[in-house]
Protein backbone atom coordinates (compact mmCIF):
# COMPACT_ATOMS: atom_id res chain seq x y z
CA UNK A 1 -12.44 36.16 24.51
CA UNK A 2 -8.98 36.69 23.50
CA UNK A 3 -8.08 36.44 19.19
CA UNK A 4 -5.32 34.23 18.29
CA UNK A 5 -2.12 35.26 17.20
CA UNK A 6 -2.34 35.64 13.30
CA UNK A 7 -0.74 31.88 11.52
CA UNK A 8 2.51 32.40 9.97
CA UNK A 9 2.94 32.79 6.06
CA UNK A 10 2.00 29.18 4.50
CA UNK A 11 5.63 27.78 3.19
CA UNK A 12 5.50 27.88 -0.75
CA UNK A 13 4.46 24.85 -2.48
CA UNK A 14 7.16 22.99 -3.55
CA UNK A 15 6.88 19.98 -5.66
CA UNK A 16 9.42 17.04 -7.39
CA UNK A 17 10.31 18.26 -10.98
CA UNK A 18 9.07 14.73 -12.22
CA UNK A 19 5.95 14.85 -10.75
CA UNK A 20 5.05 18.44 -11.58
CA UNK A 21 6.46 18.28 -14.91
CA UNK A 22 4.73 21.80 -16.82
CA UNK A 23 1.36 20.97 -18.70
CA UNK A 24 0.51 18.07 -15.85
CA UNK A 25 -2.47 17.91 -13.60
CA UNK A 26 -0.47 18.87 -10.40
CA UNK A 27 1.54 21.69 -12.37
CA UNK A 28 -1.82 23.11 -13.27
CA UNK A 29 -2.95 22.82 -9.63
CA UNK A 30 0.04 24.57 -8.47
CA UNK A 31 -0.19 27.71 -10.66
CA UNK A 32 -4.09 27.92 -9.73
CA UNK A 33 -3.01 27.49 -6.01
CA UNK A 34 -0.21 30.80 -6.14
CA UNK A 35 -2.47 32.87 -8.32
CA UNK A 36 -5.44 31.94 -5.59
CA UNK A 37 -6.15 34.16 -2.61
CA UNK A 38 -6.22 31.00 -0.57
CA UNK A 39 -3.58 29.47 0.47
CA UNK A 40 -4.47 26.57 1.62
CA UNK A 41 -5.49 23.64 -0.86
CA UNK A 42 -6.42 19.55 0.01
CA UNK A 43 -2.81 17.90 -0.61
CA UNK A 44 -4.17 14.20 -0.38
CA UNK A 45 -6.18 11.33 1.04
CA UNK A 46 -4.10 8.87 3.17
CA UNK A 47 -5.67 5.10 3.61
CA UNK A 48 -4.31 2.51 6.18
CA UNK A 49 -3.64 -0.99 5.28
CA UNK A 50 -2.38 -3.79 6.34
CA UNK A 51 -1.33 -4.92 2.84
CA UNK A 52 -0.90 -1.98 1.66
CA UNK A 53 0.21 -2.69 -2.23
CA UNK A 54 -2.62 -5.36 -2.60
CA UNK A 55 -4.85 -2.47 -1.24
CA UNK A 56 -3.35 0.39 -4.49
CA UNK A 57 -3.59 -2.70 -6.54
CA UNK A 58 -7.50 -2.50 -5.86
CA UNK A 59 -7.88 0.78 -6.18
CA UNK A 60 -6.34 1.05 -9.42
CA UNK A 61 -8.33 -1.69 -10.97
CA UNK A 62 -11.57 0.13 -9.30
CA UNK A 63 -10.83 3.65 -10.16
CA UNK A 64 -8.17 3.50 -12.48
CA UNK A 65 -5.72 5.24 -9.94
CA UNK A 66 -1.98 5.16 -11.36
CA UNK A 67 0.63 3.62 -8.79
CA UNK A 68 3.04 6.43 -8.57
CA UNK A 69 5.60 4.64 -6.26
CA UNK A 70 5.85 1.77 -3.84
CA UNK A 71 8.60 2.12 -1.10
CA UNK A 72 9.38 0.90 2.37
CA UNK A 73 10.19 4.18 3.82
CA UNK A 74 13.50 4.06 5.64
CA UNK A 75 12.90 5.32 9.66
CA UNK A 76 9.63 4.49 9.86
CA UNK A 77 9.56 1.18 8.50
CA UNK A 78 5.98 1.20 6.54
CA UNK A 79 5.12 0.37 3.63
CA UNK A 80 3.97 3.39 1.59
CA UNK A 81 2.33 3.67 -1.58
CA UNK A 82 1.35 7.10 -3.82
CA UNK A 83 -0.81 6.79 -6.38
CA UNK A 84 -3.10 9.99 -7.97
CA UNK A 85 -6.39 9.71 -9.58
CA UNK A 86 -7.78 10.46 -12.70
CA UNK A 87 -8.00 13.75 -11.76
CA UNK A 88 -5.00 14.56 -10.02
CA UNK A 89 -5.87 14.03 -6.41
CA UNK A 90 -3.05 12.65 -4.40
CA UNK A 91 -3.63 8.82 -2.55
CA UNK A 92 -1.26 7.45 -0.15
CA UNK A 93 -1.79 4.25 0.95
CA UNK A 94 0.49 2.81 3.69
CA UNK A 95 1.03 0.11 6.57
CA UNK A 96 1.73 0.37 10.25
CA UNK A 97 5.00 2.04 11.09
CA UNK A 98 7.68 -0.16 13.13
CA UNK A 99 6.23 -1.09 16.75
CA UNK A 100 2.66 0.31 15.38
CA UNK A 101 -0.79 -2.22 14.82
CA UNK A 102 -3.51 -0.60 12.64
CA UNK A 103 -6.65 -0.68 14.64
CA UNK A 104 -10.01 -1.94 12.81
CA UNK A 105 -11.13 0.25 9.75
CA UNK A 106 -14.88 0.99 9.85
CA UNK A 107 -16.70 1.49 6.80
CA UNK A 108 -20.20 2.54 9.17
CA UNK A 109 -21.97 5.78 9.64
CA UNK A 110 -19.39 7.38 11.99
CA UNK A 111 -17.84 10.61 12.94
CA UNK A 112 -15.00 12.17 11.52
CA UNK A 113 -13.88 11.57 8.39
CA UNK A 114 -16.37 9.35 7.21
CA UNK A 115 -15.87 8.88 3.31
CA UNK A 116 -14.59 10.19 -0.08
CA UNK A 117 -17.26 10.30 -3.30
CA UNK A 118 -16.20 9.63 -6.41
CA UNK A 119 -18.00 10.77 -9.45
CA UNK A 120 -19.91 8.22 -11.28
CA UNK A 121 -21.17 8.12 -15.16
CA UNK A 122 -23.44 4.89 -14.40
CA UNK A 123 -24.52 4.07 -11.22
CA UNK A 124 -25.67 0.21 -11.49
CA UNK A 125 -22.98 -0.69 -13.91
CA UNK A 126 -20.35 0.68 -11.29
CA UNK A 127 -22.02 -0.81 -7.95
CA UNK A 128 -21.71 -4.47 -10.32
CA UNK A 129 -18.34 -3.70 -11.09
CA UNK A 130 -16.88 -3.08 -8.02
CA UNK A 131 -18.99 -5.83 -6.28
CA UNK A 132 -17.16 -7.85 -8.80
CA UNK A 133 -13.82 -6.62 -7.42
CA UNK A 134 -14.89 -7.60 -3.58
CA UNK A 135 -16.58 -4.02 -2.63
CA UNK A 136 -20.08 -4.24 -0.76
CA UNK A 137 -22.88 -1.91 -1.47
CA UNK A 138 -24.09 -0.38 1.80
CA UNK A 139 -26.63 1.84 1.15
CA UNK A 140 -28.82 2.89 -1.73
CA UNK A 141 -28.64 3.83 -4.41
CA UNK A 142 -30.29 7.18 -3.36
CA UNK A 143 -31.86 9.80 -5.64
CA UNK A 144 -30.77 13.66 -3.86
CA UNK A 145 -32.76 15.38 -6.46
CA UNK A 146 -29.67 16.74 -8.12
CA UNK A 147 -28.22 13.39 -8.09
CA UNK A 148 -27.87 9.30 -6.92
CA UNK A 149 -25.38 8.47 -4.69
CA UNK A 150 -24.75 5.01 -2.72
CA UNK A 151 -22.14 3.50 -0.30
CA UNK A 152 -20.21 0.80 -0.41
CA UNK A 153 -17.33 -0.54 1.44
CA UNK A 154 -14.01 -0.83 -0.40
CA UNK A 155 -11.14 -2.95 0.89
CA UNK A 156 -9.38 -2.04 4.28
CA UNK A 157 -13.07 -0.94 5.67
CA UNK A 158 -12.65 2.38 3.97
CA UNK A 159 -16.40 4.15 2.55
CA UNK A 160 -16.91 5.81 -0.02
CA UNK A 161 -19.44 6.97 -1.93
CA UNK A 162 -20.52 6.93 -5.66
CA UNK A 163 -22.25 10.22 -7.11
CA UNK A 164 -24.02 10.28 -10.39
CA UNK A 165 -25.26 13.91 -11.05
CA UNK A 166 -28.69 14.18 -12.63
CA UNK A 167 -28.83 15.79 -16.43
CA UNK A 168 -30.32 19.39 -16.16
């Protein structure tokens, strides 16, 4: 068995004054990420949707993401939304592109990537909520030992998955 060829040196990080402005979340994350052996660091989640602001609308009602910017992005046609959690993690939500369908979401047990948890203070009154806001509880909730998770299905078939850790 042959090695392969060592991978080029990763191209800095380079990020829009505006949205890296110094003291933010994504600031932060940038100085961790060059003072960091690794150089390689989860840039964002991307959903699908066929109504693609309705679909950020939803998620910042559910998880109190913040709509960064809604565009129809020119060349490709879609519609494309950013928005960033809480936390700082990048979502892009966006249509088909010109001359593209969106096959059938599917918020079952599947291969590949097959969800995204989000942390949870209290379980029940969360599951209600977002029930409330059209989600559908799937499985559980589940106690791990070190915490209780469920599933539920949010809009565009996408699953995710509520953790609440356990107090030590």
């Amino acid at each position: 068995m042959t090695r392969p060829e060592a991978l080029p040196a990763a191209t800095p990080l380079t990020c829009p004054s505006a949205y890296c402005a110094p003291g933010s979340r994504r600031a932060n994350l940038r100085v961790r990420l060059e003072q960091a052996p690794v150089t390689f660091a989860i840039n964002h989640i991307h959903l699908k949707s066929n109504d693609p602001s309705t679909s950020a609308a939803w998620w910042a009602t559910a998880f109190n993401f913040k709509i960064i910017s809604d565009t129809v992005r020119e060349g490709l046609g879609d519609r494309f939304v950013v928005c960033e959690s809480e936390n700082g993690i990048r979502v892009n939500i966006s249509g088909a592109r010109t001359g593209e369908t969106l096959g059938p979401g599917n918020a079952d047990v599947h291969e590949g990537l097959e969800h995204f948890g989000l942390d949870s203070r209290d379980l029940e009154a969360d599951i209600a909520r977002l029930e409330g806001l059209g989600a559908k509880l799937l499985d559980g909730p589940t106690d791990t030992g070190a915490a209780r998770i469920c599933f539920l299905r949010a809009p565009d078939d996408v699953r995710i998955e509520l953790i609440q850790r356990v107090a030590p």
